[in-house]
N, C-alpha and C. Protein backbone atom coordinates (compact mmCIF):
# COMPACT_ATOMS: atom_id res chain seq x y z
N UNK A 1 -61.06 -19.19 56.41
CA UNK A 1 -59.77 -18.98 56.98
C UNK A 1 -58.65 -19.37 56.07
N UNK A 2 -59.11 -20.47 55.34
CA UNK A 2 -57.55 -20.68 54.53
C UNK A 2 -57.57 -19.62 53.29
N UNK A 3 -58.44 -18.92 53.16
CA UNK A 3 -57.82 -18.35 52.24
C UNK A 3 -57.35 -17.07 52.75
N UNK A 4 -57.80 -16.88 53.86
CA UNK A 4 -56.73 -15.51 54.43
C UNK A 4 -55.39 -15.90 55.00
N UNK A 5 -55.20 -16.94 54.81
CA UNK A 5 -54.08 -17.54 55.46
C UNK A 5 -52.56 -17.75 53.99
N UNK A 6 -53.70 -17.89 53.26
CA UNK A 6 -52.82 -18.17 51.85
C UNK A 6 -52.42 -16.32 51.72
N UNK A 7 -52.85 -15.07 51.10
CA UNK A 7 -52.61 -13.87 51.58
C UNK A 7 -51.59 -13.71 52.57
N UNK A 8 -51.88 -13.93 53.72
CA UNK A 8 -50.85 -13.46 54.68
C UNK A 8 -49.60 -14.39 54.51
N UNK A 9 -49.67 -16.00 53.92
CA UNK A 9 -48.46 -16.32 54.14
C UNK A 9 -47.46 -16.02 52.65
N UNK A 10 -48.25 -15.39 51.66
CA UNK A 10 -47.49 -14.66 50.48
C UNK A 10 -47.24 -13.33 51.01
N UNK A 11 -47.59 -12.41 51.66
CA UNK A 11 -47.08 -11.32 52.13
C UNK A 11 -46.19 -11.82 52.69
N UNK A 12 -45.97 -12.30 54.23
CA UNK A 12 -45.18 -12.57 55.14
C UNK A 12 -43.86 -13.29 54.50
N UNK A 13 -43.94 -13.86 52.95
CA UNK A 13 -42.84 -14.78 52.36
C UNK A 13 -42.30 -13.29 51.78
N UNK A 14 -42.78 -12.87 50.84
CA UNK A 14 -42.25 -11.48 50.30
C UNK A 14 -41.83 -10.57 51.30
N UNK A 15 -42.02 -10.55 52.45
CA UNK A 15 -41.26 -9.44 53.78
C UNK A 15 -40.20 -9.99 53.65
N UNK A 16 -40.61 -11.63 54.23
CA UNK A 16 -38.90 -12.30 54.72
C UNK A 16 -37.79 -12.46 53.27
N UNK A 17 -38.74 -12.13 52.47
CA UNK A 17 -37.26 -12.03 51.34
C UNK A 17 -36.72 -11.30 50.96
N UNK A 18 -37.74 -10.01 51.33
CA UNK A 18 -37.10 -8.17 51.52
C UNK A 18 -35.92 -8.43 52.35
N UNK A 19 -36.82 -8.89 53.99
CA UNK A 19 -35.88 -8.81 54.58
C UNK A 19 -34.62 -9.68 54.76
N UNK A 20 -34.18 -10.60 53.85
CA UNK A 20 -32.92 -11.07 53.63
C UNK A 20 -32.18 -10.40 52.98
N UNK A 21 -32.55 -10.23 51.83
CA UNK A 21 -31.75 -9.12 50.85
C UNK A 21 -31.25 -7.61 51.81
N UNK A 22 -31.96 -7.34 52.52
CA UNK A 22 -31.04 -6.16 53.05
C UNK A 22 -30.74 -6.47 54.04
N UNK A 23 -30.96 -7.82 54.50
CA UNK A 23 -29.69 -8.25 55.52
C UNK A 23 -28.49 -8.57 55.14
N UNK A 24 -28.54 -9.11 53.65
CA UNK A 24 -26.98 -9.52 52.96
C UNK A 24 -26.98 -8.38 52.32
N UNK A 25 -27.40 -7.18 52.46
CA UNK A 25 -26.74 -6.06 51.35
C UNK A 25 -25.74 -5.57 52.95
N UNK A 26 -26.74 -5.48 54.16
CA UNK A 26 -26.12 -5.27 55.41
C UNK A 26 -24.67 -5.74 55.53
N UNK A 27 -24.72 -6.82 55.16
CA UNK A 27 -23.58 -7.59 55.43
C UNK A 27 -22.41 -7.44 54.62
N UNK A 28 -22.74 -7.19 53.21
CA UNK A 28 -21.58 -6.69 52.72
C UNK A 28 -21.57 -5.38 52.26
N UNK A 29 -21.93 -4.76 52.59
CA UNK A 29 -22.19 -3.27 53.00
C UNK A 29 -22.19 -2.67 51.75
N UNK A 30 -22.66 -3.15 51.14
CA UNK A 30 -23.39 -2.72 49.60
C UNK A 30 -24.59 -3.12 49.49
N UNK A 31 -25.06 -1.85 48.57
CA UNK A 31 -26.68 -1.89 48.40
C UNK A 31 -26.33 -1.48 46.86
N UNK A 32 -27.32 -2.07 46.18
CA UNK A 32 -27.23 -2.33 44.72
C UNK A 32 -28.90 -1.14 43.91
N UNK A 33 -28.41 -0.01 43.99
CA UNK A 33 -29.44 0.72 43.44
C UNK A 33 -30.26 -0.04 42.17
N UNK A 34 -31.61 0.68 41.86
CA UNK A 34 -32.48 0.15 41.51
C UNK A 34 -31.97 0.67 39.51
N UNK A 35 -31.21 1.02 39.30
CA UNK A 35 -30.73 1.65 38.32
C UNK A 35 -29.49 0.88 37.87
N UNK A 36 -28.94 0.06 38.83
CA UNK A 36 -27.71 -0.80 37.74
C UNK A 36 -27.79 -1.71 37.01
N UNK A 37 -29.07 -2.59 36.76
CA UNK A 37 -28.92 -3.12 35.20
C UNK A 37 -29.05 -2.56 34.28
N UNK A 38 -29.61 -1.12 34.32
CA UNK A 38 -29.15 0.01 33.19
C UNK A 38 -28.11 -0.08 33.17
N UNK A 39 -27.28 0.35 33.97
CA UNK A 39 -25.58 0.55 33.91
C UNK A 39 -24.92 -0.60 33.16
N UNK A 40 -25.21 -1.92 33.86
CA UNK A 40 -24.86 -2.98 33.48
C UNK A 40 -25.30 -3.11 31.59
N UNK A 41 -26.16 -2.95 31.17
CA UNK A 41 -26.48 -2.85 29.73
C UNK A 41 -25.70 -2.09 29.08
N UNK A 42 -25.52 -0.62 29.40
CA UNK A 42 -25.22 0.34 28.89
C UNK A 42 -23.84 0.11 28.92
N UNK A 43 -22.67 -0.39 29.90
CA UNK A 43 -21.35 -0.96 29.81
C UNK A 43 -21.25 -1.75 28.84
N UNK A 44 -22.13 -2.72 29.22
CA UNK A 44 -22.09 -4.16 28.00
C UNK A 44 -22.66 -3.46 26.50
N UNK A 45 -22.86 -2.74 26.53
CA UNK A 45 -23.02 -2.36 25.24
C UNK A 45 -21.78 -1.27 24.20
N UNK A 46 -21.49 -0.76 25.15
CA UNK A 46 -20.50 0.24 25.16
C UNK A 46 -19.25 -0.78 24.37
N UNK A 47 -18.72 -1.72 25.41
CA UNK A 47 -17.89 -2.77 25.22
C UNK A 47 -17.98 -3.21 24.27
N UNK A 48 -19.55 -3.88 23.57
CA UNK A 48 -19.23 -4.69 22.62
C UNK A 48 -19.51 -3.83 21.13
N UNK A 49 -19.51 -2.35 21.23
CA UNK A 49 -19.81 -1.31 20.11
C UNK A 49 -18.33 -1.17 19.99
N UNK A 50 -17.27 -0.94 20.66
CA UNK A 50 -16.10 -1.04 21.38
C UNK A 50 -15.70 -1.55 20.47
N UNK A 51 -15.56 -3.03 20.84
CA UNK A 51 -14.95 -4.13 20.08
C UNK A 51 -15.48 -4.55 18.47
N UNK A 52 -16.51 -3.78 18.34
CA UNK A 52 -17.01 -3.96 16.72
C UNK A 52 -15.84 -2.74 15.82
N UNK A 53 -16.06 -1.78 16.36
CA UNK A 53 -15.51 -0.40 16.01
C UNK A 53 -14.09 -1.35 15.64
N UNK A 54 -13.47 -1.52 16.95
CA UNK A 54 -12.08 -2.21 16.18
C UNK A 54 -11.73 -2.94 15.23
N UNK A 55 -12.82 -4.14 15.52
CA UNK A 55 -13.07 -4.99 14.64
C UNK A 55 -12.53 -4.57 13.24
N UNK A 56 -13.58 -3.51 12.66
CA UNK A 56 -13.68 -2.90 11.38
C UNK A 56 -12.71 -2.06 11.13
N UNK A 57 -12.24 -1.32 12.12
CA UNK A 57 -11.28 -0.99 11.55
C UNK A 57 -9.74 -1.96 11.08
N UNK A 58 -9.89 -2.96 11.48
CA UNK A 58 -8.55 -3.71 11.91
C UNK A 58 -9.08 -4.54 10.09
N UNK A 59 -10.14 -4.93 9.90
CA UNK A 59 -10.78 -4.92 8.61
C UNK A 59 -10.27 -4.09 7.50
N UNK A 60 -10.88 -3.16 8.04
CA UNK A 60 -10.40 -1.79 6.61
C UNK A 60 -9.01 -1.92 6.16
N UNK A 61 -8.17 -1.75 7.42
CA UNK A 61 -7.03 -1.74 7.40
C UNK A 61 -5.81 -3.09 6.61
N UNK A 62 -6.56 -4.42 6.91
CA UNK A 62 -6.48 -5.51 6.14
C UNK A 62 -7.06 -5.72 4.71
N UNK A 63 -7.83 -4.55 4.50
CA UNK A 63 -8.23 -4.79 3.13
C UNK A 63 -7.60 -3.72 2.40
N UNK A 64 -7.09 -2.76 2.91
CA UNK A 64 -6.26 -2.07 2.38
C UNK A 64 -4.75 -2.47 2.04
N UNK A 65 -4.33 -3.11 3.08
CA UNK A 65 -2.92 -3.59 3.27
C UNK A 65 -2.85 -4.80 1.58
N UNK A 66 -3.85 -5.75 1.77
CA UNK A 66 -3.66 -6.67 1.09
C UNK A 66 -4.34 -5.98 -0.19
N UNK A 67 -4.66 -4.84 -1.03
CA UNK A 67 -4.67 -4.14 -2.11
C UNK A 67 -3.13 -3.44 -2.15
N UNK A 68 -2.61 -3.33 -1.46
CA UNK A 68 -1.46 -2.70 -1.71
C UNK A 68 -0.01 -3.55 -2.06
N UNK A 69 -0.44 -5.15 -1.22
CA UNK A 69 0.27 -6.27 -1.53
C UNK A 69 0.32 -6.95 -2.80
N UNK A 70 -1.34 -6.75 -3.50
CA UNK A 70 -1.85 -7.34 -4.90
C UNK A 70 -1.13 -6.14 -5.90
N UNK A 71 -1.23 -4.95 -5.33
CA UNK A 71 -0.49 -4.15 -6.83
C UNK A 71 0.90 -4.36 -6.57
N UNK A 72 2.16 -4.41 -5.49
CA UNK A 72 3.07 -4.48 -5.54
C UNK A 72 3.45 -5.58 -5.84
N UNK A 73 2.61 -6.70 -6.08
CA UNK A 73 3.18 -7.94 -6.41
C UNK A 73 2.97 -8.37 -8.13
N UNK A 74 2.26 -7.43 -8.61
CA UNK A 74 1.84 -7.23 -10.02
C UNK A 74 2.95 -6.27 -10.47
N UNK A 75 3.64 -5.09 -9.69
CA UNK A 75 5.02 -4.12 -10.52
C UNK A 75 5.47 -4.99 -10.41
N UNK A 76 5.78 -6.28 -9.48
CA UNK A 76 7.22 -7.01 -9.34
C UNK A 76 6.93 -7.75 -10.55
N UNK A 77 6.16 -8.38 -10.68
CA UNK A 77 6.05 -9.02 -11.93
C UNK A 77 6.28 -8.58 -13.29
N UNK A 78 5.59 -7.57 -13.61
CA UNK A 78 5.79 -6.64 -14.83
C UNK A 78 7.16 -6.10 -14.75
N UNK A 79 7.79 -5.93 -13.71
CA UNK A 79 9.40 -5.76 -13.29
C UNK A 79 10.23 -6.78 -14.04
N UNK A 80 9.52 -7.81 -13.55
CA UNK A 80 10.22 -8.98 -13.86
C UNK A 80 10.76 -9.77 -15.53
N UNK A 81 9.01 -9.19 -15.70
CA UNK A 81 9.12 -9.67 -17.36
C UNK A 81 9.94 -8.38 -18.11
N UNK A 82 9.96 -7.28 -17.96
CA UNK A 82 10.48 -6.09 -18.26
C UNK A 82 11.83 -6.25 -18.63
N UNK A 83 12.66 -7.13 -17.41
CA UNK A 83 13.70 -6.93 -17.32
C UNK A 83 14.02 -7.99 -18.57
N UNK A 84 13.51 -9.21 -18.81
CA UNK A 84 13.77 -10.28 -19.98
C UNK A 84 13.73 -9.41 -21.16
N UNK A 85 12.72 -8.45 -21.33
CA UNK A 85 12.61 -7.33 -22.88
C UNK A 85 13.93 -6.55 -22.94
N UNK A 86 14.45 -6.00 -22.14
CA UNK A 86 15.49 -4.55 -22.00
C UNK A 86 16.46 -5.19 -22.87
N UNK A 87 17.25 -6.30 -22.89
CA UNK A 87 17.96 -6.77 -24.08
C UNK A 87 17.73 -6.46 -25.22
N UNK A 88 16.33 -7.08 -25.52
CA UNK A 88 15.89 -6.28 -27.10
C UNK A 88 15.79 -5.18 -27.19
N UNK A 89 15.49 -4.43 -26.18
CA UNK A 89 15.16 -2.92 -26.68
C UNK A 89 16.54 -2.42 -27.00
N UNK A 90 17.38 -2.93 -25.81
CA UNK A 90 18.56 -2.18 -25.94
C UNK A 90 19.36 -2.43 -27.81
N UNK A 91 19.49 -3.84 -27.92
CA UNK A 91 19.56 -3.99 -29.29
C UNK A 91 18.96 -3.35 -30.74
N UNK A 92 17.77 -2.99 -30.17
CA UNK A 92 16.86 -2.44 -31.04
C UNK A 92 17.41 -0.90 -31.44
N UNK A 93 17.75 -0.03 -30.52
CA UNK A 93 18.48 1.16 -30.12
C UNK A 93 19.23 0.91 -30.58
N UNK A 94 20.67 0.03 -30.90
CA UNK A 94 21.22 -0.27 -31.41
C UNK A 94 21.40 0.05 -33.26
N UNK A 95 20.13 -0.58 -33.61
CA UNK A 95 20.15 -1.21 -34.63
C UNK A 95 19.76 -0.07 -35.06
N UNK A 96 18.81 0.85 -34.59
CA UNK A 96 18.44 2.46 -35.10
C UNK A 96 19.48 3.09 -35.56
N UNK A 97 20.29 3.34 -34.26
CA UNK A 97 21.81 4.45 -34.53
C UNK A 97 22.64 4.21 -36.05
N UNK A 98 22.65 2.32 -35.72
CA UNK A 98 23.88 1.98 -36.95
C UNK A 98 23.26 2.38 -38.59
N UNK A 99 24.34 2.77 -39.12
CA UNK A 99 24.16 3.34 -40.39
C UNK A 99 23.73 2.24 -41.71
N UNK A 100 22.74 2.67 -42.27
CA UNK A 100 22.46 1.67 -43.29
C UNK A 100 22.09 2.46 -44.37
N UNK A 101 21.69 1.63 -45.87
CA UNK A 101 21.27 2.49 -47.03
C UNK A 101 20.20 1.92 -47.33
N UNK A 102 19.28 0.37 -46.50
CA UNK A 102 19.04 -0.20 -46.55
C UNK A 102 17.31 1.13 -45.82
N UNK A 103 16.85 1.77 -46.30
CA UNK A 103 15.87 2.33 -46.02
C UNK A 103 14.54 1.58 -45.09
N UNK A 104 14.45 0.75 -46.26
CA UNK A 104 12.61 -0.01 -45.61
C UNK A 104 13.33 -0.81 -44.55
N UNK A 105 14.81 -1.39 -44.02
CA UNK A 105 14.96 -1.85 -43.06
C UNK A 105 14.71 -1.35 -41.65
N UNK A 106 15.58 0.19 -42.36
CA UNK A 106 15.38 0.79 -40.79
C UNK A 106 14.17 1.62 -40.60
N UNK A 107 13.27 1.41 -41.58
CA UNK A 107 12.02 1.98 -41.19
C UNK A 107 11.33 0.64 -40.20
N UNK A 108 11.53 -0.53 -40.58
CA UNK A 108 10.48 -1.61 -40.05
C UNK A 108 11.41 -1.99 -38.82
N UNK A 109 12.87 -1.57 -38.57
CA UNK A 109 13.67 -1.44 -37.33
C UNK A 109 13.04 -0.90 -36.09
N UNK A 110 12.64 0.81 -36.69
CA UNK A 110 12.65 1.89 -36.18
C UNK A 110 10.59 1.94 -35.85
N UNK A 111 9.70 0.63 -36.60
CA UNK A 111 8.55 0.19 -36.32
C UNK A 111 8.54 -0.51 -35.20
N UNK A 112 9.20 -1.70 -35.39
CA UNK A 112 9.68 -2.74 -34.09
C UNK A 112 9.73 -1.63 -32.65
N UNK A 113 10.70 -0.95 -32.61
CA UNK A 113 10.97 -0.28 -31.42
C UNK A 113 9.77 0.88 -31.12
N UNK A 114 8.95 0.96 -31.84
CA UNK A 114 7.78 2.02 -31.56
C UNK A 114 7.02 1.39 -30.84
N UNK A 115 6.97 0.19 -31.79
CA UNK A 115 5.35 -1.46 -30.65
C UNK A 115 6.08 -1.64 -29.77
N UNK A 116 7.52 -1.81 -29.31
CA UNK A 116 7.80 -2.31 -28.27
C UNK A 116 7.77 -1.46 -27.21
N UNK A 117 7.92 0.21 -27.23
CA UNK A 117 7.83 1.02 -26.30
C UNK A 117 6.49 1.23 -26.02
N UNK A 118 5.20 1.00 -27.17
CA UNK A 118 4.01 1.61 -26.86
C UNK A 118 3.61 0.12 -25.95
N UNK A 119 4.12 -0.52 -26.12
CA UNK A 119 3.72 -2.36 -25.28
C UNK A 119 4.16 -1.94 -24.16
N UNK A 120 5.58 -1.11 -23.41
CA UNK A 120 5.84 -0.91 -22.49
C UNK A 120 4.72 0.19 -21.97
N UNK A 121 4.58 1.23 -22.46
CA UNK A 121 3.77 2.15 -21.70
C UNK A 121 2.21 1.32 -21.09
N UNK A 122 2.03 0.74 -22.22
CA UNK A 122 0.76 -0.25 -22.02
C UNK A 122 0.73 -0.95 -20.67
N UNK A 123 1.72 -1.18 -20.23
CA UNK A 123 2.62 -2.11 -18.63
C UNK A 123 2.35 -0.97 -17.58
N UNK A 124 2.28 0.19 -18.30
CA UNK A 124 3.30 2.07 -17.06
C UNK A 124 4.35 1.71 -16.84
N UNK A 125 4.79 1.16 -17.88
CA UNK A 125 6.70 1.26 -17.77
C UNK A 125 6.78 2.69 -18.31
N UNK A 126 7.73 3.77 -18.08
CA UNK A 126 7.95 4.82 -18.47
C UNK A 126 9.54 4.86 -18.32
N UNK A 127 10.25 5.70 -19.41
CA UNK A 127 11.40 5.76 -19.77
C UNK A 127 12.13 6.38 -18.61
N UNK A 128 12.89 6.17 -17.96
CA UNK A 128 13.39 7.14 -16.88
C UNK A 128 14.34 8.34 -18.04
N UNK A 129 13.90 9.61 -17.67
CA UNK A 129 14.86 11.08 -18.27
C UNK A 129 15.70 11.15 -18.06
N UNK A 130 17.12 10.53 -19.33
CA UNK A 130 18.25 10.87 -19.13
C UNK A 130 19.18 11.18 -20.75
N UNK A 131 18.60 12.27 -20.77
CA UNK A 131 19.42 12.66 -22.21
C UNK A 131 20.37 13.81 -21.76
N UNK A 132 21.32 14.03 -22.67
CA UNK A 132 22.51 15.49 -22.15
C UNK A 132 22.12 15.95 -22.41
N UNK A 133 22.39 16.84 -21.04
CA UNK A 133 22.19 18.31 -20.66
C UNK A 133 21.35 18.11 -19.52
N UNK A 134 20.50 17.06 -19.55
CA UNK A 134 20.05 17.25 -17.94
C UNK A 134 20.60 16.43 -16.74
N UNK A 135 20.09 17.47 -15.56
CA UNK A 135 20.75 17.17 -14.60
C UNK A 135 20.86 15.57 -13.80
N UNK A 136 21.90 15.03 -13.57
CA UNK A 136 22.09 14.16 -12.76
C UNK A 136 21.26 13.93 -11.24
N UNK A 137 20.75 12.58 -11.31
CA UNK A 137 19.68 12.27 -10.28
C UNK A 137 20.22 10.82 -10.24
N UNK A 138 21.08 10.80 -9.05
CA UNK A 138 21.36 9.00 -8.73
C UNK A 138 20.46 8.26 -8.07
N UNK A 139 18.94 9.13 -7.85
CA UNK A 139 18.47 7.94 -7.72
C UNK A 139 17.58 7.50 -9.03
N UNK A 140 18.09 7.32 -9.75
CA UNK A 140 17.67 7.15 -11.80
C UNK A 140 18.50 7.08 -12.57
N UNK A 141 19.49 7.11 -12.45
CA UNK A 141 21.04 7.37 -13.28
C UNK A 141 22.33 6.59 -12.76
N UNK A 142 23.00 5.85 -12.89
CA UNK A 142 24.06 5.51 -12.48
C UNK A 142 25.30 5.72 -13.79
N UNK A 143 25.94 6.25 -12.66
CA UNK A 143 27.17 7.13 -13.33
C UNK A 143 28.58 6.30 -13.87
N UNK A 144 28.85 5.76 -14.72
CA UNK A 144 29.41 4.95 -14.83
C UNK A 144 31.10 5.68 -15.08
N UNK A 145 31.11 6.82 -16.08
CA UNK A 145 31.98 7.68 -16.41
C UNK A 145 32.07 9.09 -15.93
N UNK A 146 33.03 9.90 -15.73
CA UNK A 146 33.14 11.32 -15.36
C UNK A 146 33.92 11.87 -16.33
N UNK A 147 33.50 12.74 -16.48
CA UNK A 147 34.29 13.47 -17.86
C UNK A 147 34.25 15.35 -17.33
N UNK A 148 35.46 15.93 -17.76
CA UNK A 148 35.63 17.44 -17.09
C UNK A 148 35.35 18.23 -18.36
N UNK A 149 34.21 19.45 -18.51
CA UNK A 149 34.01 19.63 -19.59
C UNK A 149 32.82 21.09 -19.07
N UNK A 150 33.76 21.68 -19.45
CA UNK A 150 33.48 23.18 -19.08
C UNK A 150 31.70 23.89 -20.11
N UNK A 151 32.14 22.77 -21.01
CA UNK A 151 30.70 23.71 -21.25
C UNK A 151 29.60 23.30 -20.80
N UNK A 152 29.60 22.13 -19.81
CA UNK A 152 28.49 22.24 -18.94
C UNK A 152 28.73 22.38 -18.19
N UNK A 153 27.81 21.82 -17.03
CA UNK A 153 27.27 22.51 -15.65
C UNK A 153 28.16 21.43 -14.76
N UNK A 154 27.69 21.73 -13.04
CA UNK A 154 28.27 20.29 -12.88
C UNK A 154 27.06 19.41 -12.36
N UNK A 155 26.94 18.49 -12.17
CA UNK A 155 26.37 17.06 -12.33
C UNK A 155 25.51 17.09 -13.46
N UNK A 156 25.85 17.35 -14.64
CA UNK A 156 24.96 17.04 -15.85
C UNK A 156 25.67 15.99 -17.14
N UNK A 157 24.18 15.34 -17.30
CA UNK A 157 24.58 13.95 -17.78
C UNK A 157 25.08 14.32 -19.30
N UNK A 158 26.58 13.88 -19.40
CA UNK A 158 26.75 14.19 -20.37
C UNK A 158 26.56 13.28 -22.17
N UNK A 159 26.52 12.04 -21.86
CA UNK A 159 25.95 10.63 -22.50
C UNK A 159 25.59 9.91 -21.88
N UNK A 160 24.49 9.29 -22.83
CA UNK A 160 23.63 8.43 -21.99
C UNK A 160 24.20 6.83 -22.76
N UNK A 161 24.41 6.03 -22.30
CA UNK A 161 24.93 4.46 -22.54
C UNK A 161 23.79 3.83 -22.58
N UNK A 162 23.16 3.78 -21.91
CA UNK A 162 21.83 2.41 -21.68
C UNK A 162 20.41 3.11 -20.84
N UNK A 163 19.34 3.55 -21.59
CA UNK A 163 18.30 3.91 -21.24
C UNK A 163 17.97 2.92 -20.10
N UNK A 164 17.32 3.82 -18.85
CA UNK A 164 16.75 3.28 -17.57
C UNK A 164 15.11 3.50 -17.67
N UNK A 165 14.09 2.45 -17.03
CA UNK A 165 12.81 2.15 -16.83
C UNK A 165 12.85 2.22 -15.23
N UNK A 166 11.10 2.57 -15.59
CA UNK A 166 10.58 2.53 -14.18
C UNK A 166 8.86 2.38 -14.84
N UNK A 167 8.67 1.72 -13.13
CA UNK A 167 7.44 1.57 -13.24
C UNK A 167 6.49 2.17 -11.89
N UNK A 168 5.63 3.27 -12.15
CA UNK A 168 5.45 4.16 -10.92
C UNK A 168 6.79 4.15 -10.07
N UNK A 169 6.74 4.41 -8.97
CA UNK A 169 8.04 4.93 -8.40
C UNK A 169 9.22 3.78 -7.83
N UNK A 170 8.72 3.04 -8.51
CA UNK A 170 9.97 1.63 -8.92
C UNK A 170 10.92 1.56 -9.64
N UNK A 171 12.52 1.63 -9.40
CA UNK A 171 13.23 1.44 -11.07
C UNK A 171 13.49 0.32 -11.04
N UNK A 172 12.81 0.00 -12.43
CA UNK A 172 13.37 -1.28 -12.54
C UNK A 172 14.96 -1.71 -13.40
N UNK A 173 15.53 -0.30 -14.11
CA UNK A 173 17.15 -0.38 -14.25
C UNK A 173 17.59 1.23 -14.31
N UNK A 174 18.54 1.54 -13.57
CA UNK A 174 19.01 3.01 -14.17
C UNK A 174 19.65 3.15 -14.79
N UNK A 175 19.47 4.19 -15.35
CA UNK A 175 20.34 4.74 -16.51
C UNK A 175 21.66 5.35 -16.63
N UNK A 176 22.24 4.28 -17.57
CA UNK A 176 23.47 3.94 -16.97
C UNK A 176 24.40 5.16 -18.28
N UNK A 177 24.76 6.38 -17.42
CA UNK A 177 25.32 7.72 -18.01
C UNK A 177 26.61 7.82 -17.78
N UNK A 178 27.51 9.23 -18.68
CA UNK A 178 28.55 9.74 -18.31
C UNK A 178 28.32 11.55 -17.49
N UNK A 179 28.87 11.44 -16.83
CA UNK A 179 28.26 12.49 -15.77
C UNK A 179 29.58 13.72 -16.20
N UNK A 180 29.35 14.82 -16.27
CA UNK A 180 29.93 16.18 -16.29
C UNK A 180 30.81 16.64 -14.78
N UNK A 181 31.94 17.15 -15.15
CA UNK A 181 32.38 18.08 -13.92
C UNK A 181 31.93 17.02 -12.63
C-alpha cells in the first residue's frame, strides 16, 4: 500500500498545482501560452543585438571623429609653424627681385628659396594662385588696392604684394593683391 500511495500522492500534488495555476491565470484573466519564453528570448535578444548595433556604430563614429580631430590639429600646427617661416620667404622674394651683379649670390639666394618652398610642399603647404591676369577669388586674395585699367577684365588681380599659402583647404595667409576695375 505505501507504495501506491506514494504514486497517487505525486499525481494528486501535480493536479493540485495544475490546478492552481489556472486558478491564478483565472484570476487574472491571463493565460500565458506555452510559446512565450520563445518570445521572451527572441525580444531579449533583439534588444540586446539592438544595443550592440548602436554601440558600434556610436564607435565608428568616435573613431572617425577623433581621426579627423588628430589631422586638424596637425594643419593647425604646421599652420602655425608656417606662419613663423612666411617672413623669410617673403624676404627671400625680396632678395630675388633686387638687382645685383653679384651672380653666385643670387644663385645661392634663388637656392635658399627653392629648399624652402620644396620644405613647404613637403608640409602640403601649396602656394595659393595669384599672379596678373588671373581672376580675383576673396576667398584667397585680399585686395588691398583697386586700380581702373581697361586692359583688363574686371576683378582681375592686377599685382600681387605678398604671396598667400594654404594647406588643403585651410589658408593659412591670403594673398595680399591689387585688384582691376
Amino acid at each position: 500500500m505505501s507504495k501506491k500511495k506514494q504514486p497517487e500522492t505525486a499525481e494528486t500534488e501535480q493536479a493540485a498545482a495544475e490546478q492552481a495555476a489556472e486558478t491564478a491565470a483565472e484570476q487574472t484573466g491571463t493565460e500565458q501560452p506555452a510559446a512565450q519564453p520563445a518570445e521572451d528570448w527572441k525580444a531579449k535578444f533583439d534588444e540586446l543585438n539592438d544595443r550592440y548595433l548602436r554601440m558600434a556604430a556610436e564607435y565608428d563614429n568616435f573613431r572617425k571623429r577623433s581621426q579627423r580631430e588628430r589631422e586638424q590639429s596637425y594643419n593647425d600646427a604646421v599652420s602655425h609653424a608656417v606662419k613663423a617661416l612666411l617672413p623669410t620667404y617673403d624676404n627671400l622674394e625680396r632678395a630675388i627681385k633686387a638687382e645685383t651683379a653679384d651672380m653666385e649670390y643670387k644663385k645661392g639666394v634663388e637656392m635658399t628659396m627653392t629648399q624652402l618652398v620644396e620644405s613647404l610642399k613637403g608640409l602640403n603647404v601649396t602656394i595659393i594662385e595669384a599672379s596678373a591676369g588671373t581672376g580675383f577669388d576673396p576667398n584667397f586674395h585680399n585686395a588691398v588696392m583697386h586700380v581702373e585699367d581697361d586692359s583688363l577684365g574686371e576683378n582681375v588681380i592686377a599685382e600681387v604684394f605678398q604671396q598667400g599659402f594654404q594647406i588643403g583647404d585651410k589658408v593659412i595667409r591670403h594673398a595680399m593683391v591689387k585688384v582691376a576695375n
